[in-house]
C-alpha atoms as a PDB file:
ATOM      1  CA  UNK A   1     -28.469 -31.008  37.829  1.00  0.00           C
ATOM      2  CA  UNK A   2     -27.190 -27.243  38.053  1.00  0.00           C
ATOM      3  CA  UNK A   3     -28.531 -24.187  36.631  1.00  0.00           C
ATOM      4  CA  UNK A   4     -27.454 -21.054  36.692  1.00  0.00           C
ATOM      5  CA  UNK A   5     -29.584 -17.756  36.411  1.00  0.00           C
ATOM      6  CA  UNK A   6     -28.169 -14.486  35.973  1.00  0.00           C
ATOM      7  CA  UNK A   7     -29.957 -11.150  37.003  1.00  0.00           C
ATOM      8  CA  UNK A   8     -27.576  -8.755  35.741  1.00  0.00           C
ATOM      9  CA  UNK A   9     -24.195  -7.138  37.268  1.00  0.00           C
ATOM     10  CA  UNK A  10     -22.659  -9.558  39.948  1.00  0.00           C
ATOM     11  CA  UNK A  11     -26.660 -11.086  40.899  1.00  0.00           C
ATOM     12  CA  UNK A  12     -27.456 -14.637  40.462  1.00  0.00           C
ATOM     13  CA  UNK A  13     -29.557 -17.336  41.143  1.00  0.00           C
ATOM     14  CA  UNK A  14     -27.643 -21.212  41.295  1.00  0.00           C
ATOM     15  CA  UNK A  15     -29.795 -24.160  41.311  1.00  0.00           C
ATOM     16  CA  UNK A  16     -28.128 -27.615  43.134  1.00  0.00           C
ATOM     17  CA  UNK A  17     -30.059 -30.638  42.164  1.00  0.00           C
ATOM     18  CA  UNK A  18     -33.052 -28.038  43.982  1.00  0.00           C
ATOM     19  CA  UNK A  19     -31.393 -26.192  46.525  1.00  0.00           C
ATOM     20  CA  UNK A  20     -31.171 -22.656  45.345  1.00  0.00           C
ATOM     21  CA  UNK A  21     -28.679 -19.906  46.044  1.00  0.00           C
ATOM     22  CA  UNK A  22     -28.722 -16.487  45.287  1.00  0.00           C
ATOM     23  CA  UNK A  23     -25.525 -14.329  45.513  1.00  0.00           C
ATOM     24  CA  UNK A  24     -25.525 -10.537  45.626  1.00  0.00           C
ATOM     25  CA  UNK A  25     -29.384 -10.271  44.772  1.00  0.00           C
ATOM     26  CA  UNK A  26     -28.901  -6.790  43.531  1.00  0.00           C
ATOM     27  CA  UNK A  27     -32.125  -6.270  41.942  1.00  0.00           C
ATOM     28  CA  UNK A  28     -33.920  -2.952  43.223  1.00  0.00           C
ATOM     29  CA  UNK A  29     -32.094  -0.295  41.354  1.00  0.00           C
ATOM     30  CA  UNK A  30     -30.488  -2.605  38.693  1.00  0.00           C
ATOM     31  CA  UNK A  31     -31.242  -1.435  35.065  1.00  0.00           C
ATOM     32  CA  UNK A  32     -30.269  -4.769  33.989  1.00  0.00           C
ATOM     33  CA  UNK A  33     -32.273  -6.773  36.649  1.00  0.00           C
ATOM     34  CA  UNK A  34     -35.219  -8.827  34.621  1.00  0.00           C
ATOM     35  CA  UNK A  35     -37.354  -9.356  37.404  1.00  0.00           C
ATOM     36  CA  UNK A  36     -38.076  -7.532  40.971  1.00  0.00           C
ATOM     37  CA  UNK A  37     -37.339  -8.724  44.193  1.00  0.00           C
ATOM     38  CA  UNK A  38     -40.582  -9.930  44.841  1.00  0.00           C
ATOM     39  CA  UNK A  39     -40.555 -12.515  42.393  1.00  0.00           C
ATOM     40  CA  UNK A  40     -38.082 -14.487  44.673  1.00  0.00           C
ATOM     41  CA  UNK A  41     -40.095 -16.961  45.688  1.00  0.00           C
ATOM     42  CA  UNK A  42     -37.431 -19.543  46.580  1.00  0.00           C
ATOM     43  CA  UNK A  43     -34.301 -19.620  47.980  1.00  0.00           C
ATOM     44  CA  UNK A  44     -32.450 -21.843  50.302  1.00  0.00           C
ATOM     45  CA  UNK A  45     -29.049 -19.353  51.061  1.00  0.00           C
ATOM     46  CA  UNK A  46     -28.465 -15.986  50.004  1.00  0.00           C
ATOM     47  CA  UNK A  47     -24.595 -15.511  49.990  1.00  0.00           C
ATOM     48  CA  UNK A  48     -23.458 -11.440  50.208  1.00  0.00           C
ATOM     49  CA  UNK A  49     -19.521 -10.781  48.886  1.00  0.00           C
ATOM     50  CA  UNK A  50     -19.785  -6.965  50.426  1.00  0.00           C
ATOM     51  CA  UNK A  51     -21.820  -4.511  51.608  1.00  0.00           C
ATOM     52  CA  UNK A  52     -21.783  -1.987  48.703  1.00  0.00           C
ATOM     53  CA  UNK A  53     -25.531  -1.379  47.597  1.00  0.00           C
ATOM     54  CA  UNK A  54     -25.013  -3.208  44.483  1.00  0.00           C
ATOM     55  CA  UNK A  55     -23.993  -5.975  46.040  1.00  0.00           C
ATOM     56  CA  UNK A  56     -26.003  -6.381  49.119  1.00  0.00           C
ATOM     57  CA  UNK A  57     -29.493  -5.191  47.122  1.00  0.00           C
ATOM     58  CA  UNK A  58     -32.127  -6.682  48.390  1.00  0.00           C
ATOM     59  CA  UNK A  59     -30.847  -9.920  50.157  1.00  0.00           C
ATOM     60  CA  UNK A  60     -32.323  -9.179  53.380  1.00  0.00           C
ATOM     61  CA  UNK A  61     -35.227  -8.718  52.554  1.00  0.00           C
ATOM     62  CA  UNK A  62     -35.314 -11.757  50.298  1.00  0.00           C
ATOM     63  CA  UNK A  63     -34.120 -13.420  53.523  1.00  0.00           C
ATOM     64  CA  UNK A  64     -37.104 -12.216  55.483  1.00  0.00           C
ATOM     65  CA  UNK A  65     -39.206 -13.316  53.244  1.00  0.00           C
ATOM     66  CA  UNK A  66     -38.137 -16.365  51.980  1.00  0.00           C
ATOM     67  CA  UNK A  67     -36.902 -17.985  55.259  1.00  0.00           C
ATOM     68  CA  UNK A  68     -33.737 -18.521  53.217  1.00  0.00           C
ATOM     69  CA  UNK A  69     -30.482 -17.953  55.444  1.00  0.00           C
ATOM     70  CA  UNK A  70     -28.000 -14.524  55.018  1.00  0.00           C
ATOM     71  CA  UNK A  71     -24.444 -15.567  54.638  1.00  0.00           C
ATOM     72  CA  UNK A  72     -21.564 -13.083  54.937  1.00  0.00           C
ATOM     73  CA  UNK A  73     -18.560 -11.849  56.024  1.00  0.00           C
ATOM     74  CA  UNK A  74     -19.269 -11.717  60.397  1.00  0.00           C
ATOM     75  CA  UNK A  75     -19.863  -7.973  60.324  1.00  0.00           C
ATOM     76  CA  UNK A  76     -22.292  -8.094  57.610  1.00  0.00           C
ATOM     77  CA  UNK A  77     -24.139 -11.152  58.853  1.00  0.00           C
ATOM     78  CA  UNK A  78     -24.526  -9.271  62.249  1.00  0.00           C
ATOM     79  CA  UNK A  79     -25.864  -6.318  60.570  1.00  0.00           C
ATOM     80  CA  UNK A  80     -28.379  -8.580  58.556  1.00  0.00           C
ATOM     81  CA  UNK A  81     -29.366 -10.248  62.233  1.00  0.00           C
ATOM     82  CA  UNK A  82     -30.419  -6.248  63.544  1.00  0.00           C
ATOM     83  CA  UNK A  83     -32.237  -6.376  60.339  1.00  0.00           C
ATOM     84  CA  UNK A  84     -34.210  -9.203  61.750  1.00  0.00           C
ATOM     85  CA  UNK A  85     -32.853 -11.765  59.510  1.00  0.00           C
ATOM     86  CA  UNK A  86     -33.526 -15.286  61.534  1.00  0.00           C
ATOM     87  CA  UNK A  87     -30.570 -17.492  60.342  1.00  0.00           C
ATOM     88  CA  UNK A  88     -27.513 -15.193  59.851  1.00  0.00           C
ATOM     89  CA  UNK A  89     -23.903 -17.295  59.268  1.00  0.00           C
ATOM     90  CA  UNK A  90     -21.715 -14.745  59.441  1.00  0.00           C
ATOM     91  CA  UNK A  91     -18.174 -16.329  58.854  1.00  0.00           C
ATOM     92  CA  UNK A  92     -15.023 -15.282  57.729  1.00  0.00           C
ATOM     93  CA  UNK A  93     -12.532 -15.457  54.892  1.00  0.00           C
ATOM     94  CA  UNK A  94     -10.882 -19.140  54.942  1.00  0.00           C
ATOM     95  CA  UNK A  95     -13.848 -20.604  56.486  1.00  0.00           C
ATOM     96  CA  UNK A  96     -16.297 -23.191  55.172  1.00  0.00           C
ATOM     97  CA  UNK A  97     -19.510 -24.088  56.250  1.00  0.00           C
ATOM     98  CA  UNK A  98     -22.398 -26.392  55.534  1.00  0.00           C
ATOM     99  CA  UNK A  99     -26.119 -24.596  55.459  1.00  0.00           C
ATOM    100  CA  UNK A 100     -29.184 -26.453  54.267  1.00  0.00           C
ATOM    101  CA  UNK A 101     -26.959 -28.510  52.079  1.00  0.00           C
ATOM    102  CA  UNK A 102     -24.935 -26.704  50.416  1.00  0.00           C
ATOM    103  CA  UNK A 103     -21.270 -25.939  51.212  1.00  0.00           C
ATOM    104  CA  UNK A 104     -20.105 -22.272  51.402  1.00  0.00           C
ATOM    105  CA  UNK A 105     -16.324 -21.339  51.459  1.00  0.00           C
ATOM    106  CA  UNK A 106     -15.722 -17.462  51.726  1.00  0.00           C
ATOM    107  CA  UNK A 107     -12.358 -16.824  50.116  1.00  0.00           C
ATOM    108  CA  UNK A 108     -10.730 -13.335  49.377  1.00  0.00           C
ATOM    109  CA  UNK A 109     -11.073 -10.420  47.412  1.00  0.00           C
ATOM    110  CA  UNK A 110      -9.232  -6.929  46.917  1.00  0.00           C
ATOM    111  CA  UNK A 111     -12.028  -4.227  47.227  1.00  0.00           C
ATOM    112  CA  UNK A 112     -13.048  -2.075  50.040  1.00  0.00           C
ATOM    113  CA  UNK A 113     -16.476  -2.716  51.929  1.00  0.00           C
ATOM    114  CA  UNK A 114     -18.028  -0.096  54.746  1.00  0.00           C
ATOM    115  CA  UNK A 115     -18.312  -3.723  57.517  1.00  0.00           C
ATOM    116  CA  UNK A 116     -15.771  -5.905  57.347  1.00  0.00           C
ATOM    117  CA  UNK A 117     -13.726  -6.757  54.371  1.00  0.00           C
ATOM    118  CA  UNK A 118     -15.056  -7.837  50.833  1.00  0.00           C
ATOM    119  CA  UNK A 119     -15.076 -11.391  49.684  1.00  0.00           C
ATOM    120  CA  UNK A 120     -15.731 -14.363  46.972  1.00  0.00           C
ATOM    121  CA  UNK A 121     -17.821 -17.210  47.728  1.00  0.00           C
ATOM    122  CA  UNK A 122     -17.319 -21.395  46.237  1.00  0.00           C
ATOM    123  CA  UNK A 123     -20.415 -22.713  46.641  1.00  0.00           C
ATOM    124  CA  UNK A 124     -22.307 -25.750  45.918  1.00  0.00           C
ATOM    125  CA  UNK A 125     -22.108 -29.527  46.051  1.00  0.00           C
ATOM    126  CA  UNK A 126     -19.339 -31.970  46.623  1.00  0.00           C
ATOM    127  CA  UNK A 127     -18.757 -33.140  42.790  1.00  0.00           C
ATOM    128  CA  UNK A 128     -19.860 -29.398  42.184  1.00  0.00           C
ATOM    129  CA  UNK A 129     -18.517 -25.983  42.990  1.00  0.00           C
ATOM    130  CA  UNK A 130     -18.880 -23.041  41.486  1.00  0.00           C
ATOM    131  CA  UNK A 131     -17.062 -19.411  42.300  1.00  0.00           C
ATOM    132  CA  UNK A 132     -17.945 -16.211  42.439  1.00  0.00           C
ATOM    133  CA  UNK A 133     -15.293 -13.632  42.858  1.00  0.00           C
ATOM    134  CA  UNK A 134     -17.378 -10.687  44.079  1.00  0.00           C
ATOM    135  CA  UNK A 135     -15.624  -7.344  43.450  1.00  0.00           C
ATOM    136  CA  UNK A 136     -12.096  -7.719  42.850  1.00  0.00           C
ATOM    137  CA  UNK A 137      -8.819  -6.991  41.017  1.00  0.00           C
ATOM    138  CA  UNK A 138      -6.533  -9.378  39.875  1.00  0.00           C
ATOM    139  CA  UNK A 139      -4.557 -11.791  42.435  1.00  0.00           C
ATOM    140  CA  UNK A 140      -2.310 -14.298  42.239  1.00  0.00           C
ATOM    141  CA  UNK A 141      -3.676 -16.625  45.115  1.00  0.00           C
ATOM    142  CA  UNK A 142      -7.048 -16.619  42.435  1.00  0.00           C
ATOM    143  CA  UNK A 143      -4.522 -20.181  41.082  1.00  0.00           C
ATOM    144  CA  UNK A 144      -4.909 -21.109  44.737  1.00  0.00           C
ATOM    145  CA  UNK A 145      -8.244 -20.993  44.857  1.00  0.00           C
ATOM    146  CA  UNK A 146      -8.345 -23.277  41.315  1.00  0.00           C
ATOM    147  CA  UNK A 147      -5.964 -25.799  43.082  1.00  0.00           C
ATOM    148  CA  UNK A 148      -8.086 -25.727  46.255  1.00  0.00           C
ATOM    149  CA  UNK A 149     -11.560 -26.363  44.994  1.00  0.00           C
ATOM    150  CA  UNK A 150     -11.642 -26.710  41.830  1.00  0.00           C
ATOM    151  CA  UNK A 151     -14.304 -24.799  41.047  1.00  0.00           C
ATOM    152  CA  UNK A 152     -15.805 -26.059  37.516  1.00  0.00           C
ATOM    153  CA  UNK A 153     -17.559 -22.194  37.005  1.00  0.00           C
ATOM    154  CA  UNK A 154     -15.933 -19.045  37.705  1.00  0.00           C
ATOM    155  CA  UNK A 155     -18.114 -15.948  37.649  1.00  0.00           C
ATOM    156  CA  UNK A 156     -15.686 -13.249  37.188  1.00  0.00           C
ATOM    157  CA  UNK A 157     -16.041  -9.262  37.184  1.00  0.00           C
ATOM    158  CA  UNK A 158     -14.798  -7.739  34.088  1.00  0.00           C
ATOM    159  CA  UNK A 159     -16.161  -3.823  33.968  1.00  0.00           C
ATOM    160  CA  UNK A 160     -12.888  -2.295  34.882  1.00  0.00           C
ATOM    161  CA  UNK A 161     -13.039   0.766  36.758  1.00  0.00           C
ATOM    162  CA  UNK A 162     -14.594  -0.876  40.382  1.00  0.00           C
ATOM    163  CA  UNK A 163     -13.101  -4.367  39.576  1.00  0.00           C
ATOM    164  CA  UNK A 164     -10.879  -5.744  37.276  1.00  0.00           C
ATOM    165  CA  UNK A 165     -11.114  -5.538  33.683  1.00  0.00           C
ATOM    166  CA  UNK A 166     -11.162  -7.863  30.690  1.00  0.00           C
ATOM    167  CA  UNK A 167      -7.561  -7.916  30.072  1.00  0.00           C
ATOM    168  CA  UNK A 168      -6.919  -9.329  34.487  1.00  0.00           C
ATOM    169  CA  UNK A 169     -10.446 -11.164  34.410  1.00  0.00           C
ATOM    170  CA  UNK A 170      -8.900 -13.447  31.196  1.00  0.00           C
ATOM    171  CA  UNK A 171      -5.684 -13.681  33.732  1.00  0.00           C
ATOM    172  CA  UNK A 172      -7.733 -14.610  36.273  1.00  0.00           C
ATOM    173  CA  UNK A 173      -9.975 -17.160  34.265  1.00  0.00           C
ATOM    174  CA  UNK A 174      -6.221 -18.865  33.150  1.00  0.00           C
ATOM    175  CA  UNK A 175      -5.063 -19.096  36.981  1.00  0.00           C
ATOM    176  CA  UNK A 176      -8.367 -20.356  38.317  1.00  0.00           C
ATOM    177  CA  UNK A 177      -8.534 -22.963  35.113  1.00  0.00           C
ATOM    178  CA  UNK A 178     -12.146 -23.646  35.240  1.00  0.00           C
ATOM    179  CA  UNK A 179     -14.100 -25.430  32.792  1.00  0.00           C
ATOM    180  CA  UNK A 180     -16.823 -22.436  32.154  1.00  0.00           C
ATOM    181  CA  UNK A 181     -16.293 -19.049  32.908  1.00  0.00           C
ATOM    182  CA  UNK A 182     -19.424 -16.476  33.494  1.00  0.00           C
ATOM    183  CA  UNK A 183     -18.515 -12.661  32.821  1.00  0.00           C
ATOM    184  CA  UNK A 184     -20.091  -9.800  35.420  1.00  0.00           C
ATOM    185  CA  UNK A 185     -20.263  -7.209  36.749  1.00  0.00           C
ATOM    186  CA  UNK A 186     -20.322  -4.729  33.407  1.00  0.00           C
ATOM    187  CA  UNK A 187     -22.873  -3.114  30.749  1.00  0.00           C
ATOM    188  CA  UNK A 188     -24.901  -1.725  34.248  1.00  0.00           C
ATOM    189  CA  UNK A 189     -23.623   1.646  34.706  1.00  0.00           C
ATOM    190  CA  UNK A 190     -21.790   4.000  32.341  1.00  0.00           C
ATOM    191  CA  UNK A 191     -18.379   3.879  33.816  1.00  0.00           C
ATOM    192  CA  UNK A 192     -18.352  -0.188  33.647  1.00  0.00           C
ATOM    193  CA  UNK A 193     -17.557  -2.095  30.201  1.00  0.00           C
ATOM    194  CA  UNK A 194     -19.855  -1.646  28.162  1.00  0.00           C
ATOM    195  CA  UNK A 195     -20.222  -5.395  26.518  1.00  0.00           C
ATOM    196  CA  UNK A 196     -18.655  -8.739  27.385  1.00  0.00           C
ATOM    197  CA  UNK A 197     -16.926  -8.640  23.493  1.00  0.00           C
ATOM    198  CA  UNK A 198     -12.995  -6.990  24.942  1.00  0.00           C
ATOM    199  CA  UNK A 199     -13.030 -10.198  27.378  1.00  0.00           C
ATOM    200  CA  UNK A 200     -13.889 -12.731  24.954  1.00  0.00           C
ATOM    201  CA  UNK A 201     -11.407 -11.161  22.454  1.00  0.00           C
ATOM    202  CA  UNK A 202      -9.035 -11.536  25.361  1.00  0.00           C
ATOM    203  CA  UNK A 203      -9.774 -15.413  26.405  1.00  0.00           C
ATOM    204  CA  UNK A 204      -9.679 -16.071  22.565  1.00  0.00           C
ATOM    205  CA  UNK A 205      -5.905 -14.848  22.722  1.00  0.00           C
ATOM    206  CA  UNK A 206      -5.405 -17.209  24.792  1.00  0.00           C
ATOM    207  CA  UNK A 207      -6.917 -20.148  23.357  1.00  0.00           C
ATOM    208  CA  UNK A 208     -10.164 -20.493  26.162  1.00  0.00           C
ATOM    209  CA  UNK A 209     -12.783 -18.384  24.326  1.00  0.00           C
ATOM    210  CA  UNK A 210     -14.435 -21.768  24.442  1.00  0.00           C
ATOM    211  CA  UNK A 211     -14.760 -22.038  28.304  1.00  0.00           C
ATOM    212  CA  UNK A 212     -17.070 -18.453  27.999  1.00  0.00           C
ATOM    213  CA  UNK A 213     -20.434 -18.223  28.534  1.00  0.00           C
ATOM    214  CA  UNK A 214     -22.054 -14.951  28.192  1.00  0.00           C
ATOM    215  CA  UNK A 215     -25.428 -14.736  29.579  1.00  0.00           C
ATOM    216  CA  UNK A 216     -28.150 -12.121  29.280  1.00  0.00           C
ATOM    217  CA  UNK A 217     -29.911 -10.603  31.918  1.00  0.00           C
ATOM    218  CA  UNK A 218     -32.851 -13.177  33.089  1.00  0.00           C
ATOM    219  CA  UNK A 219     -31.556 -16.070  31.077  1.00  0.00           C
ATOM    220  CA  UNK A 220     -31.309 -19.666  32.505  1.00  0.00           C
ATOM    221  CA  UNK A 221     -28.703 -22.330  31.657  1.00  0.00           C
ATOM    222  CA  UNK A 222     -27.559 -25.791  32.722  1.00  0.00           C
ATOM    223  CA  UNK A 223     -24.105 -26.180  33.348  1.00  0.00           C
END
């Protein structure tokens, strides 16, 4: 069984039959985040896309506390070892690596970052993957990454601006072709989208406004 959390801008929680992953645990700071950092309890791998503060947030500490291990691009994960962050995997874009379980694959993104380069993460299970684009505009190779792993979730940006915007992320949702598609990254600050409505008006267009699912900050679903 997988569930999926969602804490608000690109922060959430995946659950893998019990194995739980948290990516970009932006939390401290977030006007959207329903709970603090110290009600992480549990985590197995805490996966970073970038090293922006709304992306990195409070993952190591999380890490520190937890026990759970830091994934990231190998600048990052360095920085997150001088943190004192025991189990740091810091890989790189094209690799993929097994920790506690669960399978990581960093793939690309078009951003900027202040170590290293930004990123998306699949994640998950064999029979399960699920992908998280991190910040990003809109790239072709995004139908290479559907081909590759066929990720049945895609957790795409959408609030324009920093990231694409409803318009690419409904491109984006049609090249990656997967089965449920999670909008992010929007609604937290004033210059970001302010609903998920303009993307779902856009994936209607083209005939997948069934694939969306629009989650609210704090809210828990099985997928």
């Amino acid at each position: 069984m997988v569930r999926v959390r969602w804490f608000g801008h690109a922060a959430f929680e995946f659950d893998f039959d019990g194995k739980v992953v948290l990516i970009d645990p932006f939390l401290t700071g977030n006007p959207r985040a329903p709970i603090r950092a110290d009600d992480i309890t549990k985590a197995d791998v805490v996966c970073v896309t970038h090293d922006h503060h709304d992306h990195l947030g409070d993952a190591i500490e999380i890490c520190k506390r937890t026990g759970a291990a830091f994934v990231g691009i190998y600048e990052v994960g360095v920085f997150a070892e001088s943190q004192g962050v025991k189990e740091a995997v810091g890989m790189n874009i094209g690799g993929t690596v097994n920790i506690r379980g669960i399978d990581v694959t960093m793939v690309q993104a078009f951003h900027s970052a202040e170590r290293g380069f930004p990123a998306g993460f699949v994640v998950g299970l064999p029979d399960f993957k699920i992908y998280h684009a991190g910040d990003t505009g809109l790239f072709r190779d995004m139908k290479l990454i559907g081909d590759l792993y066929r990720p049945a979730v895609a957790c795409l940006p959408i609030g324009g601006y920093y990231t694409m915007g409803p318009v690419e992320a409904a491109m984006a949702a049609e090249l990656i072709n997967p089965r449920k598609v999670i909008p992010m990254h929007y609604k937290t600050f004033p210059v970001l989208e302010p609903s998920a409505d303009r993307f779902v008006e856009e994936m209607r267009k083209k005939g997948l406004e069934n694939r969306v699912l629009v989650l609210e900050p704090g809210e828990t679903r099985e997928l």
